[in-house]
N, C-alpha and C. Protein backbone atom coordinates (compact mmCIF):
# COMPACT_ATOMS: atom_id res chain seq x y z
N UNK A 1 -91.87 165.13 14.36
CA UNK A 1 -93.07 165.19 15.16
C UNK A 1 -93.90 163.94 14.92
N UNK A 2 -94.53 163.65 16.12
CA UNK A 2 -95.62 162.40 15.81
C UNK A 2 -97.04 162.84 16.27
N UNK A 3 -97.84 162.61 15.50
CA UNK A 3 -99.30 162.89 16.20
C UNK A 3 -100.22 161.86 15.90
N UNK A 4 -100.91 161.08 17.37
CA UNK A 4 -102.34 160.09 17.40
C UNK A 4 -102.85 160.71 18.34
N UNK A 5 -104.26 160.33 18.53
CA UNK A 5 -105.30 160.79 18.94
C UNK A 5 -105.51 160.15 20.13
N UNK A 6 -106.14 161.26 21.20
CA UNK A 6 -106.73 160.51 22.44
C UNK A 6 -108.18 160.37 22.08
N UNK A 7 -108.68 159.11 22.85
CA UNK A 7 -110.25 159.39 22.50
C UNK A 7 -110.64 159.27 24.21
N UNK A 8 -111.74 159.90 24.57
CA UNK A 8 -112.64 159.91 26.12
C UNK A 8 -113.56 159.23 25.72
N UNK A 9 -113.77 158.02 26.51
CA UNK A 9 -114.66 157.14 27.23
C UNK A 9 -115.33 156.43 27.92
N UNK A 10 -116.55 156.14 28.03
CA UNK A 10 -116.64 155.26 29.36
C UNK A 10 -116.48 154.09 29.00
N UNK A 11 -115.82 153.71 30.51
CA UNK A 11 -115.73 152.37 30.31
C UNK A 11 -114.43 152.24 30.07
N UNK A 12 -113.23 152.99 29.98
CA UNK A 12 -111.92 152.63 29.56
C UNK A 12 -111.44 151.91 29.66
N UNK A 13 -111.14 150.93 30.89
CA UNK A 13 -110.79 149.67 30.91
C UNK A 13 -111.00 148.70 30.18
N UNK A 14 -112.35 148.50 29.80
CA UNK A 14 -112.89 147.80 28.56
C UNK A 14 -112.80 148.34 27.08
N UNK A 15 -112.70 149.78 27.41
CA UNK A 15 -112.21 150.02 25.84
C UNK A 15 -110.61 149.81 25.46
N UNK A 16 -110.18 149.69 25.97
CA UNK A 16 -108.54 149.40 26.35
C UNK A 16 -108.49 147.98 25.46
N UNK A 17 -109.23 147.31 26.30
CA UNK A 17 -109.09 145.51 25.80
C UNK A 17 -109.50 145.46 24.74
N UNK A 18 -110.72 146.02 24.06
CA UNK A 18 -111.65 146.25 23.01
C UNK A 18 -110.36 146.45 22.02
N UNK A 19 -109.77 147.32 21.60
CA UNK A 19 -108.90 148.04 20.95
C UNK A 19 -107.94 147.43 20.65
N UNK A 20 -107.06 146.92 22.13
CA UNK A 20 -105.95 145.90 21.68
C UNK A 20 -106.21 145.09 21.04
N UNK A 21 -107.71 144.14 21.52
CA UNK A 21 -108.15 142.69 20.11
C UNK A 21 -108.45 143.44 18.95
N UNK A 22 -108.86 144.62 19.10
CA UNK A 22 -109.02 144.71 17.39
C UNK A 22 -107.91 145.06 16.68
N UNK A 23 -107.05 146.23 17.38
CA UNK A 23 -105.58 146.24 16.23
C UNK A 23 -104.27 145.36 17.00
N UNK A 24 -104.38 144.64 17.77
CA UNK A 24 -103.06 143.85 18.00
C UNK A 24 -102.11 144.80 18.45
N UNK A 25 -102.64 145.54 19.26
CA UNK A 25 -101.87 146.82 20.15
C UNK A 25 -101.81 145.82 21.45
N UNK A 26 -100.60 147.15 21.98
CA UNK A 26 -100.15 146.82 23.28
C UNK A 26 -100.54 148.01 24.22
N UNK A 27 -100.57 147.89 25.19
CA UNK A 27 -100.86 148.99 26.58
C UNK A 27 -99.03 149.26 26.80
N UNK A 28 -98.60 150.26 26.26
CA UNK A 28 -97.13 150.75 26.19
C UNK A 28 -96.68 151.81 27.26
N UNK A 29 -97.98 152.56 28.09
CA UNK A 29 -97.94 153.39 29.23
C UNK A 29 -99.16 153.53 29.89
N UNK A 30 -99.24 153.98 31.14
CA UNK A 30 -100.86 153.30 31.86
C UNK A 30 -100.48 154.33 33.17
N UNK A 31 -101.76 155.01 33.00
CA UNK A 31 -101.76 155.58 34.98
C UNK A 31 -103.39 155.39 34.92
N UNK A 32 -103.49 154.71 35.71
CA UNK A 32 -105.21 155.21 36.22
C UNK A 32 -105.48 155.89 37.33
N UNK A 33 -106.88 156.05 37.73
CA UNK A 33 -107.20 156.75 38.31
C UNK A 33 -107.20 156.33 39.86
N UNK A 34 -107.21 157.60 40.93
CA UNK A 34 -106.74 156.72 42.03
C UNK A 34 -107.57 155.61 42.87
N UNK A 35 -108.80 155.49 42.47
CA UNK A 35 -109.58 153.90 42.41
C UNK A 35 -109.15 152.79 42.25
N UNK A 36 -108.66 152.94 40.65
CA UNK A 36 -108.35 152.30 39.81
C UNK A 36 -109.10 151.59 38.95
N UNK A 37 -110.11 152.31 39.01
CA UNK A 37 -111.11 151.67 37.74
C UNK A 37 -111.32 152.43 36.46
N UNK A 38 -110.50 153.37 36.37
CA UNK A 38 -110.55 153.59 34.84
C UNK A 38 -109.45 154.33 34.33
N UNK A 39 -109.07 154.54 33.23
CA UNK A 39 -107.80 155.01 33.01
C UNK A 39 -107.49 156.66 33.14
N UNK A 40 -106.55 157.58 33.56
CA UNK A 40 -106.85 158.68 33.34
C UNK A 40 -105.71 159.01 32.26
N UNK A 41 -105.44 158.27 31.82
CA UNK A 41 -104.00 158.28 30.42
C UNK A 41 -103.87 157.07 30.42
N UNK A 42 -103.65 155.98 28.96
CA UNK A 42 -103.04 155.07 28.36
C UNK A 42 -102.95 154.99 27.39
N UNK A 43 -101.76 154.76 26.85
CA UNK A 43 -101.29 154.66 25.35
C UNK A 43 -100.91 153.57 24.87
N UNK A 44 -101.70 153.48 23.09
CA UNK A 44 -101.51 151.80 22.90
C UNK A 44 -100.34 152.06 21.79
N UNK A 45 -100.01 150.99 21.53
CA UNK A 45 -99.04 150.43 20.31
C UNK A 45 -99.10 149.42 19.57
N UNK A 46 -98.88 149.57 18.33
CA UNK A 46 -98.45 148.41 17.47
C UNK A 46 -97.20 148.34 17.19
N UNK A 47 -96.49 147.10 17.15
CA UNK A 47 -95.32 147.39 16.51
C UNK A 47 -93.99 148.28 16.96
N UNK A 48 -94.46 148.75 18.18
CA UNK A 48 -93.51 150.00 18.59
C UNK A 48 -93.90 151.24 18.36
N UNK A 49 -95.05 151.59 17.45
CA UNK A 49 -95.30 152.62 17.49
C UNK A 49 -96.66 152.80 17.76
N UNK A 50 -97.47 154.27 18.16
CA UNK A 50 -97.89 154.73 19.42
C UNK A 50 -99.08 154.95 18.53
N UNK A 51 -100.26 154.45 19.26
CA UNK A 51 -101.18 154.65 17.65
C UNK A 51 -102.27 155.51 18.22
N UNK A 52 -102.65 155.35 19.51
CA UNK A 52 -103.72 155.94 20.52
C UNK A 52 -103.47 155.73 21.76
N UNK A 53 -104.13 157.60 22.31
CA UNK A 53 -103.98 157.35 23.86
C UNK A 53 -105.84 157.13 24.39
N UNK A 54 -105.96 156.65 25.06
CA UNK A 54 -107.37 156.26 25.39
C UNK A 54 -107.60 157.02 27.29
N UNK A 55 -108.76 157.52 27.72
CA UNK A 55 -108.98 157.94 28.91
C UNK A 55 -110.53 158.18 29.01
N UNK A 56 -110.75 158.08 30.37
CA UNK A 56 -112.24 158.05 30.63
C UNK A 56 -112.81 159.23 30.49
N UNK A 57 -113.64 159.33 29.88
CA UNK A 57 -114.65 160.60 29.69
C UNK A 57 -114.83 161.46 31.08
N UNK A 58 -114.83 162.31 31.23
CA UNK A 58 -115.08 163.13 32.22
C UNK A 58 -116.03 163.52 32.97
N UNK A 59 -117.09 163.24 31.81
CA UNK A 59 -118.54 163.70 32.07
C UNK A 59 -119.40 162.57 31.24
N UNK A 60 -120.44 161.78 31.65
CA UNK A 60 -121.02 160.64 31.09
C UNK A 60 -121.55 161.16 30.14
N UNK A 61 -121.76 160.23 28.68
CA UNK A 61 -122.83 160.92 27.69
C UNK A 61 -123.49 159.99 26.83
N UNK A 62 -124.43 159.86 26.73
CA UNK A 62 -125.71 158.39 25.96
C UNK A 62 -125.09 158.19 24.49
N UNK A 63 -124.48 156.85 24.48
CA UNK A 63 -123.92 156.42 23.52
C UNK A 63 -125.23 155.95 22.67
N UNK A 64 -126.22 155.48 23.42
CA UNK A 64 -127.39 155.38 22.47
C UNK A 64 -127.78 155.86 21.49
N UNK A 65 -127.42 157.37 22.10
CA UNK A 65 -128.23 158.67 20.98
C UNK A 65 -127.00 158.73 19.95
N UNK A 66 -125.97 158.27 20.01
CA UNK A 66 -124.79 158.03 18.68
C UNK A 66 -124.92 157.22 17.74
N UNK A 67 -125.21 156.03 18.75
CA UNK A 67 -125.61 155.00 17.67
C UNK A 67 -126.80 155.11 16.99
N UNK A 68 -127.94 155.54 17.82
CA UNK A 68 -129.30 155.53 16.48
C UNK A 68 -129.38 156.87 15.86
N UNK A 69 -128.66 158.08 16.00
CA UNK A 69 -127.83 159.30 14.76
C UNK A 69 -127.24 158.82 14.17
N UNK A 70 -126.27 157.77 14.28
CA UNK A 70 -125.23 157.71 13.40
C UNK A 70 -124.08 158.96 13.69
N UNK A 71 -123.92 159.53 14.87
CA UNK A 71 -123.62 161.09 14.43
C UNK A 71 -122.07 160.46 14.75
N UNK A 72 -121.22 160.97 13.65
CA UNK A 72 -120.17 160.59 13.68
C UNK A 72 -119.65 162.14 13.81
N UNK A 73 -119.25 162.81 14.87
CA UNK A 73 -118.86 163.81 15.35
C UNK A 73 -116.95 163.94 14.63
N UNK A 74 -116.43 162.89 14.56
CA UNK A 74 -114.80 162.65 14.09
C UNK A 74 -114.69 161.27 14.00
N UNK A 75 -114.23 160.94 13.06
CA UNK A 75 -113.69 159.18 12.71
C UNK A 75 -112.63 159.36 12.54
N UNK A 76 -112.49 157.90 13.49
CA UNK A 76 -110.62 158.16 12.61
C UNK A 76 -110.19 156.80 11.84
N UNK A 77 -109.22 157.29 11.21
CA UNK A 77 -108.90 156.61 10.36
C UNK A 77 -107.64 155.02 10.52
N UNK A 78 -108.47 153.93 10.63
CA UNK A 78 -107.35 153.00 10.99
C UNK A 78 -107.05 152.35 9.90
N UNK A 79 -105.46 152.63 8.96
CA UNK A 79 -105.37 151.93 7.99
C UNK A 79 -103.88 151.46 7.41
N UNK A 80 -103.70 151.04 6.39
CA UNK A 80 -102.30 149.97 6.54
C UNK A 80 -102.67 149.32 7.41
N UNK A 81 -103.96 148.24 7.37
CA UNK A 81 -104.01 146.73 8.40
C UNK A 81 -103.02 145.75 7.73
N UNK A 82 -102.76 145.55 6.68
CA UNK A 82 -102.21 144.78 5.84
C UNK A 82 -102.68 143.84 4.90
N UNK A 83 -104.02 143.85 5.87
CA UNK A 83 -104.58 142.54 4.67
C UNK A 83 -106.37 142.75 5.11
N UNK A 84 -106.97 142.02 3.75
CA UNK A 84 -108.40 141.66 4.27
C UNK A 84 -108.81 141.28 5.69
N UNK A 85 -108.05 140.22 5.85
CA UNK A 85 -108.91 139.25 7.44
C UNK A 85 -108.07 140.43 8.14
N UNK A 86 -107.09 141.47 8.51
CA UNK A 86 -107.28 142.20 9.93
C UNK A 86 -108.24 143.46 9.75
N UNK A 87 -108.86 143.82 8.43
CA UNK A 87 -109.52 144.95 8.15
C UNK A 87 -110.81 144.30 9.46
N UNK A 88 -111.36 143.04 8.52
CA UNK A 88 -112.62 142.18 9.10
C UNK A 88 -112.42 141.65 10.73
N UNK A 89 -111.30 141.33 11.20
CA UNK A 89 -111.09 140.93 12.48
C UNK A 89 -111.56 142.61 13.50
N UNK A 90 -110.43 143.14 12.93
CA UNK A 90 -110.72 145.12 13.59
C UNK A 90 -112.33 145.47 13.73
N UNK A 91 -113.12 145.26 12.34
CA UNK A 91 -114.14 145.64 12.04
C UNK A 91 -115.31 144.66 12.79
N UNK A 92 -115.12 143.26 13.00
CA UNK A 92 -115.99 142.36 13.97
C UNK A 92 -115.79 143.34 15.34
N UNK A 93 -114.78 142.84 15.73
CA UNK A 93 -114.02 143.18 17.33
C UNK A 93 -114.98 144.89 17.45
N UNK A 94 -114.79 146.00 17.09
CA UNK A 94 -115.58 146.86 16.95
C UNK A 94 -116.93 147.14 16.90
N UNK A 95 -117.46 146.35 15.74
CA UNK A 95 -119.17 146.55 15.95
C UNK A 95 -119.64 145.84 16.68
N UNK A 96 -118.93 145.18 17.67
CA UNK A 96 -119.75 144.37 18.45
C UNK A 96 -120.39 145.19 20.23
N UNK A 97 -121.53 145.53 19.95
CA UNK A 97 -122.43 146.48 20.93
C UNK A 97 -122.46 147.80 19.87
N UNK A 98 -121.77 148.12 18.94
CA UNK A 98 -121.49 149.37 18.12
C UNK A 98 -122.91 149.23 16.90
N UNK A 99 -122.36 149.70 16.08
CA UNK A 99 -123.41 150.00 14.97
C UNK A 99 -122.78 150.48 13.88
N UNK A 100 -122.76 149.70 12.68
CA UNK A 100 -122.40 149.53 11.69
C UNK A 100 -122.87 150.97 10.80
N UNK A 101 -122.01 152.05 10.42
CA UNK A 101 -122.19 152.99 9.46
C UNK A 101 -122.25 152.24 7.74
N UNK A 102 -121.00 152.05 7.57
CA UNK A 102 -121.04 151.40 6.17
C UNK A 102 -120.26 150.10 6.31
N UNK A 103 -120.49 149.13 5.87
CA UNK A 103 -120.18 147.79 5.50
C UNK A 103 -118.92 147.31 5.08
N UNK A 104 -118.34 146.41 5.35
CA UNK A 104 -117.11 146.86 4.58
C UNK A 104 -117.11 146.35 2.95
N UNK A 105 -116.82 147.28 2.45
CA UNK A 105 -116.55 147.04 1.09
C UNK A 105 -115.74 147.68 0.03
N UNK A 106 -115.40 148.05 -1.27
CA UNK A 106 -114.27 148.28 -1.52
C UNK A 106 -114.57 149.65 -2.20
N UNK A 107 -113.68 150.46 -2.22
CA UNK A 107 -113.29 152.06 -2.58
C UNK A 107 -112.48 151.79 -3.75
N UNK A 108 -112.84 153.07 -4.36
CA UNK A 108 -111.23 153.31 -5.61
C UNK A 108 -109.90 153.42 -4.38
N UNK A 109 -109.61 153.50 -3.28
CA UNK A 109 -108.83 153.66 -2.63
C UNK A 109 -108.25 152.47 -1.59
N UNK A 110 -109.33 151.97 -1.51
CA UNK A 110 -109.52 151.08 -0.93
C UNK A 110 -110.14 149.60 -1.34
N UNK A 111 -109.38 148.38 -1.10
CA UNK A 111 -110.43 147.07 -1.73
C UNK A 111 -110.89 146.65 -1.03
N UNK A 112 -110.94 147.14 0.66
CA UNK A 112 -111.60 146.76 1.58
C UNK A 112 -111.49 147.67 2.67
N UNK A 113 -113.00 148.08 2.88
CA UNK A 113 -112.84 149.34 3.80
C UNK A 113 -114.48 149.11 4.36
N UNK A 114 -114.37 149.36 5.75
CA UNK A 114 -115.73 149.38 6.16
C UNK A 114 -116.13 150.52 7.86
N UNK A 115 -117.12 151.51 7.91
CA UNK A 115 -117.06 152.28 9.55
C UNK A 115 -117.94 151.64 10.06
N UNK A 116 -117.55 151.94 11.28
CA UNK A 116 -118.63 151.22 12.58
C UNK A 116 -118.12 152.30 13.58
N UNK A 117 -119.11 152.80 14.10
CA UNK A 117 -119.34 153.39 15.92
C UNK A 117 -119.65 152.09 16.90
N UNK A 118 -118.18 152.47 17.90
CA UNK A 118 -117.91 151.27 18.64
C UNK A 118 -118.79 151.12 19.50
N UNK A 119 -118.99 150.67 20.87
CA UNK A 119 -120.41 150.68 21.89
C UNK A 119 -119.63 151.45 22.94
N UNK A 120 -118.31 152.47 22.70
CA UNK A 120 -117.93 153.41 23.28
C UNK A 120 -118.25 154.89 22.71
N UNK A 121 -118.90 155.05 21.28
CA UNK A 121 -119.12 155.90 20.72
C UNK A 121 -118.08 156.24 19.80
N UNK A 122 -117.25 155.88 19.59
CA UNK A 122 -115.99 155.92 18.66
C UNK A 122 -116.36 155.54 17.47
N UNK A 123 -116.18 156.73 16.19
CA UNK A 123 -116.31 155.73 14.69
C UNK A 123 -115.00 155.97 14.67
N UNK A 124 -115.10 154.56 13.41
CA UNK A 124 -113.92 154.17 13.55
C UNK A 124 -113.99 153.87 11.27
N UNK A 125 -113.20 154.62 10.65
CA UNK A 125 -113.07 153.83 9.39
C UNK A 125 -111.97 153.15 9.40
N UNK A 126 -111.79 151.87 8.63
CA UNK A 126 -110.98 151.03 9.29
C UNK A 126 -110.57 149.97 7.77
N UNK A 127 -109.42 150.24 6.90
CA UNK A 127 -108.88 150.24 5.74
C UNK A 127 -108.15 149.55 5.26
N UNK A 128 -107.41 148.50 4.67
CA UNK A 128 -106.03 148.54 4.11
C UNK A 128 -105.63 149.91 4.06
């Protein structure tokens, strides 16, 4: 069995691109919607394997009120980057319109680890 996560957002198209620069994913399957301005299923990849499916929110909802809560409703966990600079590349690429939860810095688990809620509403902890 394999299991990753879909996340709903606005803006999918841009969260699409957002995502690939931050983990060096690929768009591996794609239907949008019959417009074509936003996705109604796409799944990314690294490497060959399937890390997230991404789709437009259904119903609009104020990313504002996420970011100044902080309310991290589910984070997920992005980790095995391999090294410092893709923890920090992931973690730029992300807080940018987002809002920085914790900083990155180092865990007994971690020697470099930092969350951010993206400017899609997505937290994201993001690890070696």
């Amino acid at each position: 069995m394999k299991c990753y996560t879909q996340v709903y957002v606005m803006n999918s198209l841009e969260a699409v691109e957002t995502y690939c620069r931050a983990f060096g994913a690929d768009v591996t399957f794609e239907i949008k919607n019959e417009t074509q301005t936003a996705y109604a299923h796409c799944e990314l990849s690294v490497n060959g394997e399937g890390i997230l499916a991404v789709a437009e929110a259904p119903e609009p909802y104020d990313v504002s009120v996420i970011h100044r809560l902080k309310w991290q409703t589910m984070t997920f966990n992005a980790f095995e980057l391999g090294s410092t600079e893709s923890v920090k590349k992931a973690f730029d690429v992300l807080k940018d319109g987002g809002v920085v939860v914790e900083e990155i810095h180092e865990l007994p688990w971690s020697k470099c680890c930092g969350t951010v809620i993206d400017k899609y509403g997505v937290c994201w902890c993001i690890l070696i």
